[in-house]
Protein backbone atom coordinates (compact mmCIF):
# COMPACT_ATOMS: atom_id res chain seq x y z
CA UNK A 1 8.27 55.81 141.28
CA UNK A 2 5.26 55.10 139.54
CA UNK A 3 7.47 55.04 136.13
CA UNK A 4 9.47 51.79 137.41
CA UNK A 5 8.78 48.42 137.16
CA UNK A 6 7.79 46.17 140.15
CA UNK A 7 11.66 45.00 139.83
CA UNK A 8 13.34 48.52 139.89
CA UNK A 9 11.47 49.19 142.49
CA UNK A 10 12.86 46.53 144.52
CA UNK A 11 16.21 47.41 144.05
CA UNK A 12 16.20 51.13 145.10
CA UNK A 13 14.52 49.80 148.15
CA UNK A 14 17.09 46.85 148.64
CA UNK A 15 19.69 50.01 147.64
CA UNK A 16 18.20 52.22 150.64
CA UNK A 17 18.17 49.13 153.51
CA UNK A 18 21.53 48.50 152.31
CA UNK A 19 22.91 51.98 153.16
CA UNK A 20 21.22 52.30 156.11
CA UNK A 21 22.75 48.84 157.46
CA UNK A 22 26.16 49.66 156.43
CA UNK A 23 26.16 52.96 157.33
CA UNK A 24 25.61 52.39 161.12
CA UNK A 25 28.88 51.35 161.71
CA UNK A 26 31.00 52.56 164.26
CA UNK A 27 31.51 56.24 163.29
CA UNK A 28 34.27 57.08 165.40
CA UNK A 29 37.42 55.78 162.71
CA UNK A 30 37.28 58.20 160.13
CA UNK A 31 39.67 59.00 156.78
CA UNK A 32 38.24 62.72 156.03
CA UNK A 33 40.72 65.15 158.07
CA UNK A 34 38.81 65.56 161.17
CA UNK A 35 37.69 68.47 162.84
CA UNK A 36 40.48 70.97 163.58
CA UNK A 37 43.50 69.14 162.55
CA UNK A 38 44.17 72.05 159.96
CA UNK A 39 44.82 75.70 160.64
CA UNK A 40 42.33 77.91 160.17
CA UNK A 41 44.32 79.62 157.08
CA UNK A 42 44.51 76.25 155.81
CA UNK A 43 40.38 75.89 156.37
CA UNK A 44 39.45 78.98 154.73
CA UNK A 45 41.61 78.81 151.63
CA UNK A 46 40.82 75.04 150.62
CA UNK A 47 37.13 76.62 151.14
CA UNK A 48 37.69 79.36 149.07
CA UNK A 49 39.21 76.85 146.10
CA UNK A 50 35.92 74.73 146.00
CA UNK A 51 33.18 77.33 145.35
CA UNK A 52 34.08 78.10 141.55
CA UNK A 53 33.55 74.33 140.95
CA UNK A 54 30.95 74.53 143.08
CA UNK A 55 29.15 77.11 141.58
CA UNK A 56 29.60 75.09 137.94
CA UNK A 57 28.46 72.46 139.57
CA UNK A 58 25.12 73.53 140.69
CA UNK A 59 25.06 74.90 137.16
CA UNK A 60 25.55 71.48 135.25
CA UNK A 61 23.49 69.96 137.70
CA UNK A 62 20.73 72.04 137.02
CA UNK A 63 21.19 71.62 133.52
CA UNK A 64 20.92 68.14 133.31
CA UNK A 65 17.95 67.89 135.15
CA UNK A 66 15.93 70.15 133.34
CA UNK A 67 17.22 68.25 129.78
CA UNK A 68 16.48 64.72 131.68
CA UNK A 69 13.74 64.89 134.14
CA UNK A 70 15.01 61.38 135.27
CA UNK A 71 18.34 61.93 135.24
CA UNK A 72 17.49 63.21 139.15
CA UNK A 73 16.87 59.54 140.08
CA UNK A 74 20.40 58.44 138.68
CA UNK A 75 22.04 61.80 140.45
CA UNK A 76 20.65 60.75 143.87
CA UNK A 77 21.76 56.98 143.29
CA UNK A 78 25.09 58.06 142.94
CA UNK A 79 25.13 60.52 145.37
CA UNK A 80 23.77 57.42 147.81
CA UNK A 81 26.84 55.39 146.65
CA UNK A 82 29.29 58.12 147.00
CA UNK A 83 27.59 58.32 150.68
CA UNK A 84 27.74 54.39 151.57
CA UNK A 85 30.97 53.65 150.20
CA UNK A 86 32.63 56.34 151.77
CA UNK A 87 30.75 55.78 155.00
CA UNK A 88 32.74 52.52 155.38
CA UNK A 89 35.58 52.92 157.62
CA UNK A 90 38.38 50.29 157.11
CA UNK A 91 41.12 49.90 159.76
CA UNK A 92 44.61 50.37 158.08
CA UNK A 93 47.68 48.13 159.20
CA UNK A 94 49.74 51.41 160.16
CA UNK A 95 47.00 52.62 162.29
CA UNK A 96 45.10 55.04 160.19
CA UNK A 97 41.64 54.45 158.61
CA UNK A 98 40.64 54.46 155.04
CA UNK A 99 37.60 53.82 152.89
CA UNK A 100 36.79 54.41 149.04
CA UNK A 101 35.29 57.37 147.98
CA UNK A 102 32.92 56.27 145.05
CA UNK A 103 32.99 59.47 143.63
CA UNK A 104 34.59 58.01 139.81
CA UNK A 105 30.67 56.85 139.12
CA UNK A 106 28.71 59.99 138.97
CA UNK A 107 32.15 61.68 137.48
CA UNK A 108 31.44 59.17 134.55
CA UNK A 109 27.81 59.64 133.93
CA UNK A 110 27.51 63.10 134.59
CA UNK A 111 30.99 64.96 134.60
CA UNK A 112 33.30 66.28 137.67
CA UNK A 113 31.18 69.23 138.30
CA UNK A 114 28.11 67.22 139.13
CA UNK A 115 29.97 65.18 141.79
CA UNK A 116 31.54 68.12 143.39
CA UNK A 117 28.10 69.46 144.71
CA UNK A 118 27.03 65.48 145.39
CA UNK A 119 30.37 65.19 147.36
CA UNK A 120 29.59 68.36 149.60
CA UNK A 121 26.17 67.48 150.77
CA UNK A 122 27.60 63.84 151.84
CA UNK A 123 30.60 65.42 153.37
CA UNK A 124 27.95 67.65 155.64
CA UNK A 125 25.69 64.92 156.25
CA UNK A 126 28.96 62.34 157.48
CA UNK A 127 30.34 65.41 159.57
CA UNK A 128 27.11 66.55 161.48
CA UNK A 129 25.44 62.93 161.60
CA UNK A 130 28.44 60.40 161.39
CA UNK A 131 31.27 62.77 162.80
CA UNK A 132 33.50 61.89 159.55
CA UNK A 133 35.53 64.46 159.01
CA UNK A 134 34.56 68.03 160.26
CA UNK A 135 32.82 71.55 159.42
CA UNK A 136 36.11 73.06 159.43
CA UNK A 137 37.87 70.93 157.27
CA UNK A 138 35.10 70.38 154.60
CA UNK A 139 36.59 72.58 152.21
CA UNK A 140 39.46 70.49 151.88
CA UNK A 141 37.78 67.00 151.88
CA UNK A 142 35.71 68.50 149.84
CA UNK A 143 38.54 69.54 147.16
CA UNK A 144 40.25 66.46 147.53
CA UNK A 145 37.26 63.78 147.75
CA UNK A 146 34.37 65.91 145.20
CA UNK A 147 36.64 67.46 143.58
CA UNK A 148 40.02 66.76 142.70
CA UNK A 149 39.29 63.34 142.51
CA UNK A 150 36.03 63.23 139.96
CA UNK A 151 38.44 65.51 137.71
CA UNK A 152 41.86 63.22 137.41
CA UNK A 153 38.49 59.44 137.12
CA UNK A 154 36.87 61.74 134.32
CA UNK A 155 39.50 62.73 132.38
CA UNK A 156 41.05 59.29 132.47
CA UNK A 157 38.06 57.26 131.40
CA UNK A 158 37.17 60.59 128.44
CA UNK A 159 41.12 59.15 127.25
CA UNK A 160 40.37 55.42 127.70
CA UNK A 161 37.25 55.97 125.52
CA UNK A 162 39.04 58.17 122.86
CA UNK A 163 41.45 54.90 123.02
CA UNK A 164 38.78 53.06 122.36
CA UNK A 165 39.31 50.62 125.67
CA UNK A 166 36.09 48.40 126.90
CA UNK A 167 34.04 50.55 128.59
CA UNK A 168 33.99 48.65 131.67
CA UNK A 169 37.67 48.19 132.27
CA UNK A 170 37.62 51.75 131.36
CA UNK A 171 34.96 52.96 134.42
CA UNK A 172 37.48 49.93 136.29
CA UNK A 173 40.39 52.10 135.77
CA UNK A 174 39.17 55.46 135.92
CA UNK A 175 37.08 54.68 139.66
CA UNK A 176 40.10 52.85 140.83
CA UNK A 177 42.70 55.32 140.35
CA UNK A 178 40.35 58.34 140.95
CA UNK A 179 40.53 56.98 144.63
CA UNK A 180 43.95 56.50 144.81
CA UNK A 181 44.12 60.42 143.38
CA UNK A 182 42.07 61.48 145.63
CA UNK A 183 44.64 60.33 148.72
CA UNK A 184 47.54 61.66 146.79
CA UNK A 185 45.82 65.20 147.18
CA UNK A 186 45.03 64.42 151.01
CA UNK A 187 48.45 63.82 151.60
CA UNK A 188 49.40 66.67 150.14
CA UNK A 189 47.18 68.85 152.25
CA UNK A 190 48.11 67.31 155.50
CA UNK A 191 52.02 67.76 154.29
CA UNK A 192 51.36 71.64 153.32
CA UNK A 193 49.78 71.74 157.19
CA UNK A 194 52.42 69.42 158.31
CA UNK A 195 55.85 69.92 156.62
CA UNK A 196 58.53 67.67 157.72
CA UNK A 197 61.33 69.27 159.77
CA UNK A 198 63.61 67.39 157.76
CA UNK A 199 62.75 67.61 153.71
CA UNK A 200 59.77 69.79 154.24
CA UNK A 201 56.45 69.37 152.45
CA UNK A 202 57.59 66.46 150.08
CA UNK A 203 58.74 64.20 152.89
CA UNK A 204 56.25 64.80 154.94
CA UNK A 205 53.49 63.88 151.65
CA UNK A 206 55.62 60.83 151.45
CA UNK A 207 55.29 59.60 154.78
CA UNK A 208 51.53 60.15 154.61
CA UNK A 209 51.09 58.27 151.53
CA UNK A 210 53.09 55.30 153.08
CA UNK A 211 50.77 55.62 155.63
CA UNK A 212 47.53 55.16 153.70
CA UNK A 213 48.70 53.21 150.72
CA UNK A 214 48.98 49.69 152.45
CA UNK A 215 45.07 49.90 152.58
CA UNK A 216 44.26 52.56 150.39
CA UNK A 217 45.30 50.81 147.04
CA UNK A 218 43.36 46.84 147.67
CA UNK A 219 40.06 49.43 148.14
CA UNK A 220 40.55 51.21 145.16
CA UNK A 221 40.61 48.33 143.26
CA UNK A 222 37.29 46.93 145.59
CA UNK A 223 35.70 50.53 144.54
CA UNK A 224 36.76 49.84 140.83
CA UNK A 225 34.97 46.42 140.82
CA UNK A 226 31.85 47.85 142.76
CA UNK A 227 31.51 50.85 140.50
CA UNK A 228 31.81 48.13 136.97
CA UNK A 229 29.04 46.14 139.23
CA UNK A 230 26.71 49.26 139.47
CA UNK A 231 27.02 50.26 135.88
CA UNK A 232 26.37 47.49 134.41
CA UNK A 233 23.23 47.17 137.29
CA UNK A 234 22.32 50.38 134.64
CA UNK A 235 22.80 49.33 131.32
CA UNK A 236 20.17 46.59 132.62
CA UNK A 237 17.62 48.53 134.69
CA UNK A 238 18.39 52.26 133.18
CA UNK A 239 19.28 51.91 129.52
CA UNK A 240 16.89 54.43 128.48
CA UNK A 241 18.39 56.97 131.17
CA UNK A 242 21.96 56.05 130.28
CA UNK A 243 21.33 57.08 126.60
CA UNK A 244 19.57 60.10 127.21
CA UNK A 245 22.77 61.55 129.02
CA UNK A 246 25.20 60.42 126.86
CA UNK A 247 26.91 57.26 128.83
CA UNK A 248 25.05 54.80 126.00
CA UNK A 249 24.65 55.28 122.21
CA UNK A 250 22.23 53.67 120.64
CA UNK A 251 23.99 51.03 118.11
């Protein structure tokens, strides 16, 4: 810390008080699939699925600290906004729960991989401390929430920059619909656990997504504002650290 300016300072402290506020809410709505609502087949294989990513991800991670001492302090902010963001539950008009996943910000800066191990260690923490989601069922939030959806916001904002769009409707974009991705793969889980007795796992992915779209898709576009909000927080407080990994060039 000794590195930072009286003003940086202030914000990661303002950044810590923050989480800790929000995440005190009432843990008991949650969005992850909770604790033995899939079969144990289900469990294991979605488990099974995450640790090659997982294992690259620990690699990359690893990497990139040891080429950018610092880049550990940008890891573990976005690991803390992956944490807050998805620690706020938001009632859905059809009687479900949703909340935004922040995982399209570290998937920007660092790559998919990175996220996947960031997204594990907050889906343990919510489970054991928060009781979002489950132990059982953390290999599949953790496919569809580290995983699946870091891949589908990276990819899209690597094609938005080839296209040469803005960068910050770009990170807009790719953080928004990364969320959205990320419930399309939940409700394909739930429907492979849950087919419909009439139309089978497609009708039954349908009727899930009608069940979380109606709030799922006004947060996504919250998360895609907050995660523009944060990076350009960056390119004013961490323009040295953005260029070092890659995110800036210098002009």
């Amino acid at each position: 810390m000794k590195n930072y300016t009286k003003k940086q300072k202030g914000v990661i402290f303002f950044t810590i008080v923050f989480a800790a506020v929000l995440t005190a809410a009432d843990p008991a709505k949650a969005m992850h699939v909770m604790e033995g609502y899939l079969p144990g087949g289900h469990c294991v294989l979605w488990g099974a699925v995450c640790i090659p990513f997982l294992v690259l991800g620990f690699m990359s991670m690893k990497k990139s600290i040891a080429a950018n001492r610092k880049s550990m302090v940008i890891i573990a902010m976005c690991g803390a906004f992956v944490f807050i963001v998805s620690s706020l539950k938001i009632p859905s008009v059809t009687g479900s729960c949703s909340h935004m996943t922040g995982t399209g910000l570290g998937a920007i800066l660092f790559g998919p991989t990175t996220v996947s191990v960031l997204g594990l260690i907050v889906l343990i923490f919510q489970a054991i401390l928060l009781a979002h989601g489950g132990l059982t069922t953390l290999g599949a939030n953790c496919f569809s929430m580290a995983i699946a959806g870091p891949i589908f916001s990276y990819l899209l904002y690597m094609l938005l920059k080839k296209a040469k769009i803005n960068r910050r409707i770009s990170v807009f974009i790719a953080a928004a619909l990364g969320d959205l991705f990320t419930y399309c793969v939940t409700s394909v889980q739930l429907a492979l656990a849950y087919p419909s007795a009439e139309g089978g796992v497609m009708a039954s992915a349908v009727k899930f997504l009608g069940i979380f779209a109606p709030t799922q898709v006004p947060l996504a576009i919250v998360e895609g504002i907050l995660t523009v909000i944060v990076v350009i927080a960056l390119e004013n407080y961490a323009k040295p650290e953005l260029k070092q990994i890659g995110f800036m060039k210098e002009v």
